[in-house]
N, C-alpha and C. Protein backbone atom coordinates (compact mmCIF):
# COMPACT_ATOMS: atom_id res chain seq x y z
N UNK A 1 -103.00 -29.40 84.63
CA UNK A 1 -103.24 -30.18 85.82
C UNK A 1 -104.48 -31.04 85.62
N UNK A 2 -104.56 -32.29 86.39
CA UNK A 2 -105.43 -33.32 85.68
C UNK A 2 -106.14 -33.75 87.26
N UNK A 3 -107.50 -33.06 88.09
CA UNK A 3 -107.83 -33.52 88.50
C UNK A 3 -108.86 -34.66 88.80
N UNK A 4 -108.55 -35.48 90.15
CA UNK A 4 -109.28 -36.75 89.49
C UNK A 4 -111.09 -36.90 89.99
N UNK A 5 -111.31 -37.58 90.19
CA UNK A 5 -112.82 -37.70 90.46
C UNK A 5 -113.08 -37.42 91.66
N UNK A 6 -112.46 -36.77 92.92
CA UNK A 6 -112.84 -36.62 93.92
C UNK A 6 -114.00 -35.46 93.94
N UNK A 7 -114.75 -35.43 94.94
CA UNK A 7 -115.38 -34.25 95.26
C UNK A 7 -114.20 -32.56 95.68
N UNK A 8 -114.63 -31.84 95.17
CA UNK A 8 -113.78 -30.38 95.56
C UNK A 8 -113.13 -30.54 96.82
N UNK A 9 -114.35 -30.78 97.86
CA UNK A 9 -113.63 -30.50 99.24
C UNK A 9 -112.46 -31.99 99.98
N UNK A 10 -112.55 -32.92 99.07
CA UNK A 10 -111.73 -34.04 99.46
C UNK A 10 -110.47 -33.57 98.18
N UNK A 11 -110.06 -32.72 97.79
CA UNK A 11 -108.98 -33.01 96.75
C UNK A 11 -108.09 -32.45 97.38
N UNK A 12 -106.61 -33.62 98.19
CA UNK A 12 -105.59 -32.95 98.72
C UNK A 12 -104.37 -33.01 98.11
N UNK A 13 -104.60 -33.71 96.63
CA UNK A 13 -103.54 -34.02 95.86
C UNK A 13 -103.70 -33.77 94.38
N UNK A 14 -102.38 -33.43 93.33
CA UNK A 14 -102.95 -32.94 92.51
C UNK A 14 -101.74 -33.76 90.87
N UNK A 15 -102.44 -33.61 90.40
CA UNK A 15 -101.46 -33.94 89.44
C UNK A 15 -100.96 -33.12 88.65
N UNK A 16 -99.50 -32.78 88.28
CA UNK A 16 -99.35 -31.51 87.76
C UNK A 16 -97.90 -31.77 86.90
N UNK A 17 -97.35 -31.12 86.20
CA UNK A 17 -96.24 -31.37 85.21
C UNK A 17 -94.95 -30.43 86.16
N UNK A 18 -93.74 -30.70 86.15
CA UNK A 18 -92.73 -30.48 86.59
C UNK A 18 -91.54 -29.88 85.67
N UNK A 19 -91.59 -28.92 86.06
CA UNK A 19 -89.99 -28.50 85.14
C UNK A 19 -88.42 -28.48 86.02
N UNK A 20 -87.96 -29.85 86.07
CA UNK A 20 -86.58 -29.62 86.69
C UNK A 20 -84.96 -29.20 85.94
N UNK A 21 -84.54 -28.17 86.80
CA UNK A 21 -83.59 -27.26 85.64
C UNK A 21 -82.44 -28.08 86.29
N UNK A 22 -81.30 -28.66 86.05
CA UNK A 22 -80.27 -29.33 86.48
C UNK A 22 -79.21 -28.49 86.68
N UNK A 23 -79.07 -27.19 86.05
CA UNK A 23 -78.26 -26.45 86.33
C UNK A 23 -78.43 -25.43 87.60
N UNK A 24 -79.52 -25.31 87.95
CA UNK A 24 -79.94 -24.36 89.23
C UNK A 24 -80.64 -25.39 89.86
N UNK A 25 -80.90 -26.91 89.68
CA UNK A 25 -80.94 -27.62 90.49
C UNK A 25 -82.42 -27.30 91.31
N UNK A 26 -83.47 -27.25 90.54
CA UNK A 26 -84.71 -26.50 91.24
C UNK A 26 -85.75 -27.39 90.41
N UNK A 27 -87.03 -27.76 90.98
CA UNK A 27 -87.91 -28.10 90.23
C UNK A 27 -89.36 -27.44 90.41
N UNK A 28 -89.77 -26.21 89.64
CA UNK A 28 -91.11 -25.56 89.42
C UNK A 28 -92.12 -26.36 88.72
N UNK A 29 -93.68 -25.72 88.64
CA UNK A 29 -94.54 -25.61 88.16
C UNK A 29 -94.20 -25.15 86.54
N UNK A 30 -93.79 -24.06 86.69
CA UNK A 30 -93.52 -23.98 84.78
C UNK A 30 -91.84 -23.39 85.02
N UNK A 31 -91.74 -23.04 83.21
CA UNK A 31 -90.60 -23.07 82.98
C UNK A 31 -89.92 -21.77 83.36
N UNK A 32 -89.07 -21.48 84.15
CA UNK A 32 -88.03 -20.32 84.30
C UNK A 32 -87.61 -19.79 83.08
N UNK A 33 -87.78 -17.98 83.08
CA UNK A 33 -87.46 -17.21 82.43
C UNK A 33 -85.66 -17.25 82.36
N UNK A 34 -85.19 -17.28 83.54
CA UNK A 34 -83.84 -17.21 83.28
C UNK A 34 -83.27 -18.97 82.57
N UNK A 35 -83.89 -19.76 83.21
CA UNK A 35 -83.17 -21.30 82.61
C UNK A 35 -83.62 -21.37 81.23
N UNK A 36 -84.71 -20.67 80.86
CA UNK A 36 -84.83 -20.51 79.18
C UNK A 36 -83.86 -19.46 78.45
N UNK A 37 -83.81 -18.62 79.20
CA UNK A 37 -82.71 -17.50 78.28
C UNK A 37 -81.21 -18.01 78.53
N UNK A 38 -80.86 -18.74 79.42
CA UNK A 38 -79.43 -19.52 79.39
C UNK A 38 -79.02 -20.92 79.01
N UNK A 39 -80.55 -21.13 78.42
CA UNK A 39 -80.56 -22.84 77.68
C UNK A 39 -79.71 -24.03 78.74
N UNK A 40 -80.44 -23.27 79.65
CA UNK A 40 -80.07 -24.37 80.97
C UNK A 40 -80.66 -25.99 80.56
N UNK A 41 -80.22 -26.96 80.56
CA UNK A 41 -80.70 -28.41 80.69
C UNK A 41 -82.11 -28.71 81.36
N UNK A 42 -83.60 -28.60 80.57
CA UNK A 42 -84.35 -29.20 81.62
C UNK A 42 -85.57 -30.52 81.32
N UNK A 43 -85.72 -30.80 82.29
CA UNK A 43 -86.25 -32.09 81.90
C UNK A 43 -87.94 -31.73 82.17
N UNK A 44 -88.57 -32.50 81.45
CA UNK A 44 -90.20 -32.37 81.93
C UNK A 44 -90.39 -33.68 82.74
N UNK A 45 -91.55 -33.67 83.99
CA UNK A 45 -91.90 -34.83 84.54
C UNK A 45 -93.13 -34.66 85.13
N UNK A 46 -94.09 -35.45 85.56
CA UNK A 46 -95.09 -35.31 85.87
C UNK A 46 -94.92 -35.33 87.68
N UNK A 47 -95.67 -35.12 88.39
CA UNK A 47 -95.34 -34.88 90.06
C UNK A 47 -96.80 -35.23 90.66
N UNK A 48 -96.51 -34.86 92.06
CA UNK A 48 -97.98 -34.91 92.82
C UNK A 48 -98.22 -33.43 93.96
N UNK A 49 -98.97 -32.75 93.46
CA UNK A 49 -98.74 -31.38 94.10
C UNK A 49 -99.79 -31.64 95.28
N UNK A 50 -99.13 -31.73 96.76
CA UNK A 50 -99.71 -32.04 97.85
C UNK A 50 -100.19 -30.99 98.50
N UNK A 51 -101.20 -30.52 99.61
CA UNK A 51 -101.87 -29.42 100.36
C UNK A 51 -101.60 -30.01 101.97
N UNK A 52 -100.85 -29.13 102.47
CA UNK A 52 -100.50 -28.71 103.86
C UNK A 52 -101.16 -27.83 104.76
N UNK A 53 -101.94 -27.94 106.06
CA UNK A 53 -101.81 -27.26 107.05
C UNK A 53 -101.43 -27.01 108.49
N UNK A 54 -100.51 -26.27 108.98
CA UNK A 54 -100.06 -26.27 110.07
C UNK A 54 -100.84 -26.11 111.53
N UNK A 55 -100.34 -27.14 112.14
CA UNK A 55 -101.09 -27.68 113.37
C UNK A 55 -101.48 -26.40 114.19
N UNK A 56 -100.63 -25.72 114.45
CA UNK A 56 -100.04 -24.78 115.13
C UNK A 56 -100.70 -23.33 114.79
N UNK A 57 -100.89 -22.93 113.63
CA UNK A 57 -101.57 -21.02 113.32
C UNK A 57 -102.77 -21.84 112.24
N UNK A 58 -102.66 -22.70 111.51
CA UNK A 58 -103.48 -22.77 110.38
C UNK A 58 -103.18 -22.64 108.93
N UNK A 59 -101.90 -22.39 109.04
CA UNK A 59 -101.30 -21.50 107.89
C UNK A 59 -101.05 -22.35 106.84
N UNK A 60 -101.33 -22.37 105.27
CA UNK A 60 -101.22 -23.10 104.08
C UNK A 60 -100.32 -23.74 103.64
N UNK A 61 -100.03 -24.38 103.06
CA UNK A 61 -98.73 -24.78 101.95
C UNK A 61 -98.73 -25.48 100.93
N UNK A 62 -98.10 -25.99 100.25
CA UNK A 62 -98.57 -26.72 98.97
C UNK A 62 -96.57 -27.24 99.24
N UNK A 63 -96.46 -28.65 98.69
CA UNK A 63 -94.85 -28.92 97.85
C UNK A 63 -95.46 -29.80 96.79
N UNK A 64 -94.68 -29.75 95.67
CA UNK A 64 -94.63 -31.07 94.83
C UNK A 64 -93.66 -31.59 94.40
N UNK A 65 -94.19 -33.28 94.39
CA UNK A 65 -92.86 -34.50 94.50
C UNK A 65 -92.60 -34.77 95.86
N UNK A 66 -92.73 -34.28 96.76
CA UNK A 66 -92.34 -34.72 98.08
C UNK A 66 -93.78 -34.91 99.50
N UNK A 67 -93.35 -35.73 99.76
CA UNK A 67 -94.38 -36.64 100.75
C UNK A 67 -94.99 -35.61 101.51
N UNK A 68 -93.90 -34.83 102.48
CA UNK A 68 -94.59 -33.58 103.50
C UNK A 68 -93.57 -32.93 103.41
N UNK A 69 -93.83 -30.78 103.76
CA UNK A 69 -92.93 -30.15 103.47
C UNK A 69 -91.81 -30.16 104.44
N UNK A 70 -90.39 -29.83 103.91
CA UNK A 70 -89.45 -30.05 104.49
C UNK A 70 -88.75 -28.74 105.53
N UNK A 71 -89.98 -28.16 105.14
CA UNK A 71 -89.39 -26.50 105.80
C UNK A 71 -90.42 -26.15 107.33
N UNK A 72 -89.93 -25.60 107.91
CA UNK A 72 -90.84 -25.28 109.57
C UNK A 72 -92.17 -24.54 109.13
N UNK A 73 -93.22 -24.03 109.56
CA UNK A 73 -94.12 -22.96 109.31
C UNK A 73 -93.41 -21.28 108.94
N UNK A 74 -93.74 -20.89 108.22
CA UNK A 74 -93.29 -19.09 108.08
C UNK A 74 -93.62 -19.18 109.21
N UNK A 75 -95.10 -19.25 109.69
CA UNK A 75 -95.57 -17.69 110.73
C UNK A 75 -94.89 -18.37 112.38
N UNK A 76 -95.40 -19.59 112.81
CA UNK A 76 -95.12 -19.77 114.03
C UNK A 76 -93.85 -20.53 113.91
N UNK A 77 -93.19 -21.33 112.95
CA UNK A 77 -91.67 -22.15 113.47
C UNK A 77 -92.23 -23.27 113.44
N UNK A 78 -93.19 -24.05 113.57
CA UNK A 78 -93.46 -25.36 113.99
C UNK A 78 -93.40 -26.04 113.04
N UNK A 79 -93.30 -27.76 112.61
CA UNK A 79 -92.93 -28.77 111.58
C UNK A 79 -94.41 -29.45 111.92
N UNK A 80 -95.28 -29.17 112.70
CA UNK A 80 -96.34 -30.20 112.82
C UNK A 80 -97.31 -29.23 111.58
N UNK A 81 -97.22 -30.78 110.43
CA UNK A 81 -98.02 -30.35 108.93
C UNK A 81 -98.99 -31.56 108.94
N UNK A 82 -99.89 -31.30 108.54
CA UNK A 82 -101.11 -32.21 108.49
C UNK A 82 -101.51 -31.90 107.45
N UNK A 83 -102.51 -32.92 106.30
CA UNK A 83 -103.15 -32.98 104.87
C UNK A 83 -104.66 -32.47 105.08
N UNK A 84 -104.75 -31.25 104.00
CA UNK A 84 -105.56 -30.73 103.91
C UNK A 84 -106.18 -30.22 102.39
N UNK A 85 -107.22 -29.79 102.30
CA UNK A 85 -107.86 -29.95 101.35
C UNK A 85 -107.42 -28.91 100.06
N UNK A 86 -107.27 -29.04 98.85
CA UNK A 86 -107.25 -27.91 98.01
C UNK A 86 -107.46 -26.62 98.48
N UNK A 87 -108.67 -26.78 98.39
CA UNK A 87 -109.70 -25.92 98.57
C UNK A 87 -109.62 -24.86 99.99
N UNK A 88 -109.55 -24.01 99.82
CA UNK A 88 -110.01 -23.39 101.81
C UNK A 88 -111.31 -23.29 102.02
N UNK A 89 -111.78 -23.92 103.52
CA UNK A 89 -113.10 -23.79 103.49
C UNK A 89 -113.20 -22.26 104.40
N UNK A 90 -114.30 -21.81 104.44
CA UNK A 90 -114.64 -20.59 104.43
C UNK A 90 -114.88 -20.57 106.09
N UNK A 91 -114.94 -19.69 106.94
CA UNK A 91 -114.60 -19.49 107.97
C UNK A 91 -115.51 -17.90 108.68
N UNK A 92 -116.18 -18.24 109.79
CA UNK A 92 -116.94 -16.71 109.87
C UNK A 92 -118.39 -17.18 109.68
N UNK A 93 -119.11 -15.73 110.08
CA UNK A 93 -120.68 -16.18 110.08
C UNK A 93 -120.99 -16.32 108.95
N UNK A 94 -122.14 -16.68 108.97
CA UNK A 94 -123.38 -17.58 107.75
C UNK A 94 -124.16 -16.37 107.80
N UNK A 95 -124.16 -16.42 106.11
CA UNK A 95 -125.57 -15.47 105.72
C UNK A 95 -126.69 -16.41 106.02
N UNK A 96 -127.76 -15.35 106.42
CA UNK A 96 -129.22 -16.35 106.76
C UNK A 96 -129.84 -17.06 105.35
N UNK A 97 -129.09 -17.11 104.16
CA UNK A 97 -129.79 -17.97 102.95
C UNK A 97 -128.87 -19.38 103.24
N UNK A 98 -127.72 -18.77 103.83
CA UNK A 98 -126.62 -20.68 104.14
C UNK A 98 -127.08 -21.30 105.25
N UNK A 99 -127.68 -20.76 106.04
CA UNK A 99 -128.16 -21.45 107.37
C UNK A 99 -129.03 -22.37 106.76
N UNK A 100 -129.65 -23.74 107.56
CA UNK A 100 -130.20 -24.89 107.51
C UNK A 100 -130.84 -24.71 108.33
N UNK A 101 -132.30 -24.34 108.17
CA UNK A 101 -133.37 -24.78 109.18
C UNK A 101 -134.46 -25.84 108.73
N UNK A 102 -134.50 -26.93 109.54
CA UNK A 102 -134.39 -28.10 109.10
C UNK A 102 -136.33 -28.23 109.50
N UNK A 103 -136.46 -27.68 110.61
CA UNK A 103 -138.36 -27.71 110.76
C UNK A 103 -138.76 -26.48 109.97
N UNK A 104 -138.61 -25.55 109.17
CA UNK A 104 -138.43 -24.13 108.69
C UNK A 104 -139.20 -22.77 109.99
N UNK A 105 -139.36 -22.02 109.32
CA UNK A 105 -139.16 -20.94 110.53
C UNK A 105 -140.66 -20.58 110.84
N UNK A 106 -140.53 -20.42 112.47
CA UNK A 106 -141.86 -20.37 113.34
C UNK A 106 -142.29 -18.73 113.08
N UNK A 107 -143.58 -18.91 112.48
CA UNK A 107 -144.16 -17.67 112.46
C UNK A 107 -145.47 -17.32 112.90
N UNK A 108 -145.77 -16.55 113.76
CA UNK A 108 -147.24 -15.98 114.12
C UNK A 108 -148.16 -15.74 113.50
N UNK A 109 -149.35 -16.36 113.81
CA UNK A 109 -150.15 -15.79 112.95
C UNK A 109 -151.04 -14.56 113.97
N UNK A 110 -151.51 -13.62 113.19
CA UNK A 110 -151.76 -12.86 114.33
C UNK A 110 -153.20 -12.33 113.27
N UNK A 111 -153.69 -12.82 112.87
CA UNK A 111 -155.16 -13.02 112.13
C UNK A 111 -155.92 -14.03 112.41
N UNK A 112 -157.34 -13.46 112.61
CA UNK A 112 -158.02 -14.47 113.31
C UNK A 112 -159.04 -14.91 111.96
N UNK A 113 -158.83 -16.29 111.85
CA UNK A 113 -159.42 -16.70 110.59
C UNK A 113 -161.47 -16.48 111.74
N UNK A 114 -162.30 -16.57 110.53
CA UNK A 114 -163.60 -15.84 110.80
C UNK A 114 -164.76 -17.02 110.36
């Protein structure tokens, strides 16, 4: 896979190689164990492996070769898919070393200079 110059958190597209088997009529990421042991017909092609998230729970997806996925959500049923990043961003509290305190932190002095 050949990604391009984007930053991590902007990469919603990917470039990736395609194995389409003509006899089971399917196109993967790599090559099938069974379309190799039955010397099924397959072609190599290059694709665009896209990142999906659903409007609706949040829930992931990935297709490649095709614009947006063609299937409803697993968890809730819904078709509303929106472009999202490779990457998952992280979700939940912040350790106090990720927090940003931008004036840094107010401390007492409780010594009386002499």
């Amino acid at each position: 896979a050949v990604v391009s110059t984007q930053s991590t958190g902007e990469l919603k597209e990917l470039k990736v190689t395609v194995y389409m088997c003509r006899t089971c009529n399917t196109a993967t990421s790599r090559l099938l164990d069974r379309c190799l042991a039955e010397k099924h017909p397959v072609k190599k092609a290059p694709a665009l492996k896209r990142f999906f998230r659903c409007r609706g729970c949040s829930s992931r997806t990935e297709v490649v070769g095709l614009p947006y996925p063609e299937q409803n959500c697993r968890k809730c049923g819904k078709s509303a898919w929106e472009k999202c990043s490779m990457y998952h961003e992280k979700k939940g509290p912040k350790l106090d070393s990720e927090r940003l305190i931008l004036r840094g932190e107010d401390v007492e002095i409780n010594e009386r200079v002499k």
